[in-house]
Protein backbone atom coordinates (compact mmCIF):
# COMPACT_ATOMS: atom_id res chain seq x y z
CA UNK A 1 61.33 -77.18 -43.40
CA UNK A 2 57.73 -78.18 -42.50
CA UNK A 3 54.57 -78.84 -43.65
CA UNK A 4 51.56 -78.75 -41.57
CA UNK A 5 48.18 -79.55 -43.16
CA UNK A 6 44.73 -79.16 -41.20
CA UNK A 7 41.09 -79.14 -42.00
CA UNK A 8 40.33 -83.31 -42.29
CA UNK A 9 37.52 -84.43 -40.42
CA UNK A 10 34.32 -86.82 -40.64
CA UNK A 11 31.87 -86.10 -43.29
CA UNK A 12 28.93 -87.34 -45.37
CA UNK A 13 28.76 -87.88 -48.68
CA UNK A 14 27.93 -85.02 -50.82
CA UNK A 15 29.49 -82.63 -48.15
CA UNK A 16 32.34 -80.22 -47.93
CA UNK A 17 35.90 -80.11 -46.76
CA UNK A 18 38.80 -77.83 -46.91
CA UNK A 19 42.16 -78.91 -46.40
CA UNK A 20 44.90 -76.34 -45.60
CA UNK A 21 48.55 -76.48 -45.47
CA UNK A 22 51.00 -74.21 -43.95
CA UNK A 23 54.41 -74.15 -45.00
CA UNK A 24 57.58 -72.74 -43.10
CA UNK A 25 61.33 -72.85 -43.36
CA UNK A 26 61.54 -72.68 -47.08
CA UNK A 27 60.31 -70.60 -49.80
CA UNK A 28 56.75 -71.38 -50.85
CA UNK A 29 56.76 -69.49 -53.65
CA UNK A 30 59.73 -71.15 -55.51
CA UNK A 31 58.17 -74.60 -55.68
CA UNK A 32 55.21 -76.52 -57.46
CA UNK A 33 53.37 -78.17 -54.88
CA UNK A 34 50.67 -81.02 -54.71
CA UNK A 35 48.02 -82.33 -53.03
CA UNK A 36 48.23 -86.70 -52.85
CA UNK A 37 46.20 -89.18 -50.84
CA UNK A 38 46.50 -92.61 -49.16
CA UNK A 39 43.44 -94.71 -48.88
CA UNK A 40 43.74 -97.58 -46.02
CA UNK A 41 45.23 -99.99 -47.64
CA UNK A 42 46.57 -98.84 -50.63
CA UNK A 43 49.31 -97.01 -51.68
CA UNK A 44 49.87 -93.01 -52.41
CA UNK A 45 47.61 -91.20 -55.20
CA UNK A 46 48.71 -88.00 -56.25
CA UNK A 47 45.31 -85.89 -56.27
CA UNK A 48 46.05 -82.02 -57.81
CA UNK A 49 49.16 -80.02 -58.60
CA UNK A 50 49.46 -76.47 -58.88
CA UNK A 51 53.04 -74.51 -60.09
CA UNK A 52 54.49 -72.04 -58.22
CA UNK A 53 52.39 -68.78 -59.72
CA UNK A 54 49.20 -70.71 -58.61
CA UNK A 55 48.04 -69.99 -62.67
CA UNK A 56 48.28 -73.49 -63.30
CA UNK A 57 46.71 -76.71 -62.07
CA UNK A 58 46.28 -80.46 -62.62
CA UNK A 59 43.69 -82.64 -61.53
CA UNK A 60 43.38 -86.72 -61.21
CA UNK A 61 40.38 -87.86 -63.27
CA UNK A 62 38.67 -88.52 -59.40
CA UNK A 63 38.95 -84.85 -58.64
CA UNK A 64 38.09 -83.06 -61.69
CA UNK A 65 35.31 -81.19 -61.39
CA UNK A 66 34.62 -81.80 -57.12
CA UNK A 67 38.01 -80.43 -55.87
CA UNK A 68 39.98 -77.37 -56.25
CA UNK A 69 43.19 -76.56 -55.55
CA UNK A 70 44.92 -73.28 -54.60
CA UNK A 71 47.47 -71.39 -52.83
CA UNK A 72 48.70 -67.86 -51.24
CA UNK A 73 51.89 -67.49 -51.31
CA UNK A 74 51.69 -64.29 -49.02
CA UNK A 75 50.66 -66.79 -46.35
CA UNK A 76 52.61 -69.46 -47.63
CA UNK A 77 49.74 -72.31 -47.49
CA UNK A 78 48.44 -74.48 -49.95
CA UNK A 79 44.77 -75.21 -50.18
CA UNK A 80 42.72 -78.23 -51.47
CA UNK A 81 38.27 -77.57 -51.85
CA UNK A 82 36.47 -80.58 -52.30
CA UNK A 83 33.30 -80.28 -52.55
CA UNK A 84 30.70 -83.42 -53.48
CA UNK A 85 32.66 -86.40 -51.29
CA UNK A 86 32.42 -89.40 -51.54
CA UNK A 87 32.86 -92.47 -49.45
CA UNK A 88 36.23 -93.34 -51.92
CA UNK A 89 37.38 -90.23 -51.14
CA UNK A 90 38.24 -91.36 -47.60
CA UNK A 91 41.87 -91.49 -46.94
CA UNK A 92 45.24 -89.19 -45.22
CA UNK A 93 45.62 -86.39 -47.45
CA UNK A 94 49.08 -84.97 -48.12
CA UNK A 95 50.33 -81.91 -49.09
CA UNK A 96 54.10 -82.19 -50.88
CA UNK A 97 56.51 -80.34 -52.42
CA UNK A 98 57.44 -81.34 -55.98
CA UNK A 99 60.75 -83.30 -54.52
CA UNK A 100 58.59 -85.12 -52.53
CA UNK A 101 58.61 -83.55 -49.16
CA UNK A 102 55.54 -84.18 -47.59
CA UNK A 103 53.46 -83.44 -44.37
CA UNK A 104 52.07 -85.69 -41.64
CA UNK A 105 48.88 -85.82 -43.40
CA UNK A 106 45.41 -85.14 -42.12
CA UNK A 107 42.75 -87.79 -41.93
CA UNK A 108 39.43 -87.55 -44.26
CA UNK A 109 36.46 -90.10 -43.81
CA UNK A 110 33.38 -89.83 -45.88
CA UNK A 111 31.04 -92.00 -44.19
CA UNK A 112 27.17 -91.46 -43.44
């Protein structure tokens, strides 16, 4: 079982990023999956949720309305939009699995 995200980077404020995450050894399709976040320093923030289907998604109040989340489970990955960053939104982003399996996390920094 593995989850492998990708797409983090350095950023400015009011920019773009898409995060990616592929999945393997399990099946993608059966499971809710989520998007969550650590900030330095703090502890782990779920960000977005999405159910198997991909017809339905949550949002934390600090992503409604800048991030988007998605998935294809053809090509079993999980995607996360965000669009309008901000420096707050800097932290390692994690995709998950509803039981809590997680990935090694890729790093975000919104910093001019």
């Amino acid at each position: 079982v593995q989850l492998v995200e990708s797409g983090g980077g350095l950023v400015q404020p009011g920019e773009s990023l898409r995060l990616s995450c592929a999945a393997s050894g399990f099946t993608f399709s059966s499971y809710g999956m989520r998007w969550v976040r650590q900030a330095p320093g703090k502890g782990l923030e779920w960000v977005s949720a999405i159910n198997p289907g991909g017809s339905r998604t949550n949002y934390a109040d600090s992503a409604k309305g800048r991030f988007t989340i998605s998935r294809d489970n053809v090509k079993k990955t999980l995607y996360l939009q965000m669009n309008s960053l901000r420096p707050d939104d800097t932290a390692v982003y994690y995709c998950a699995r509803v039981d809590g399996f997680r990935g090694q996390g890729t790093q975000v920094t919104v910093s001019s």
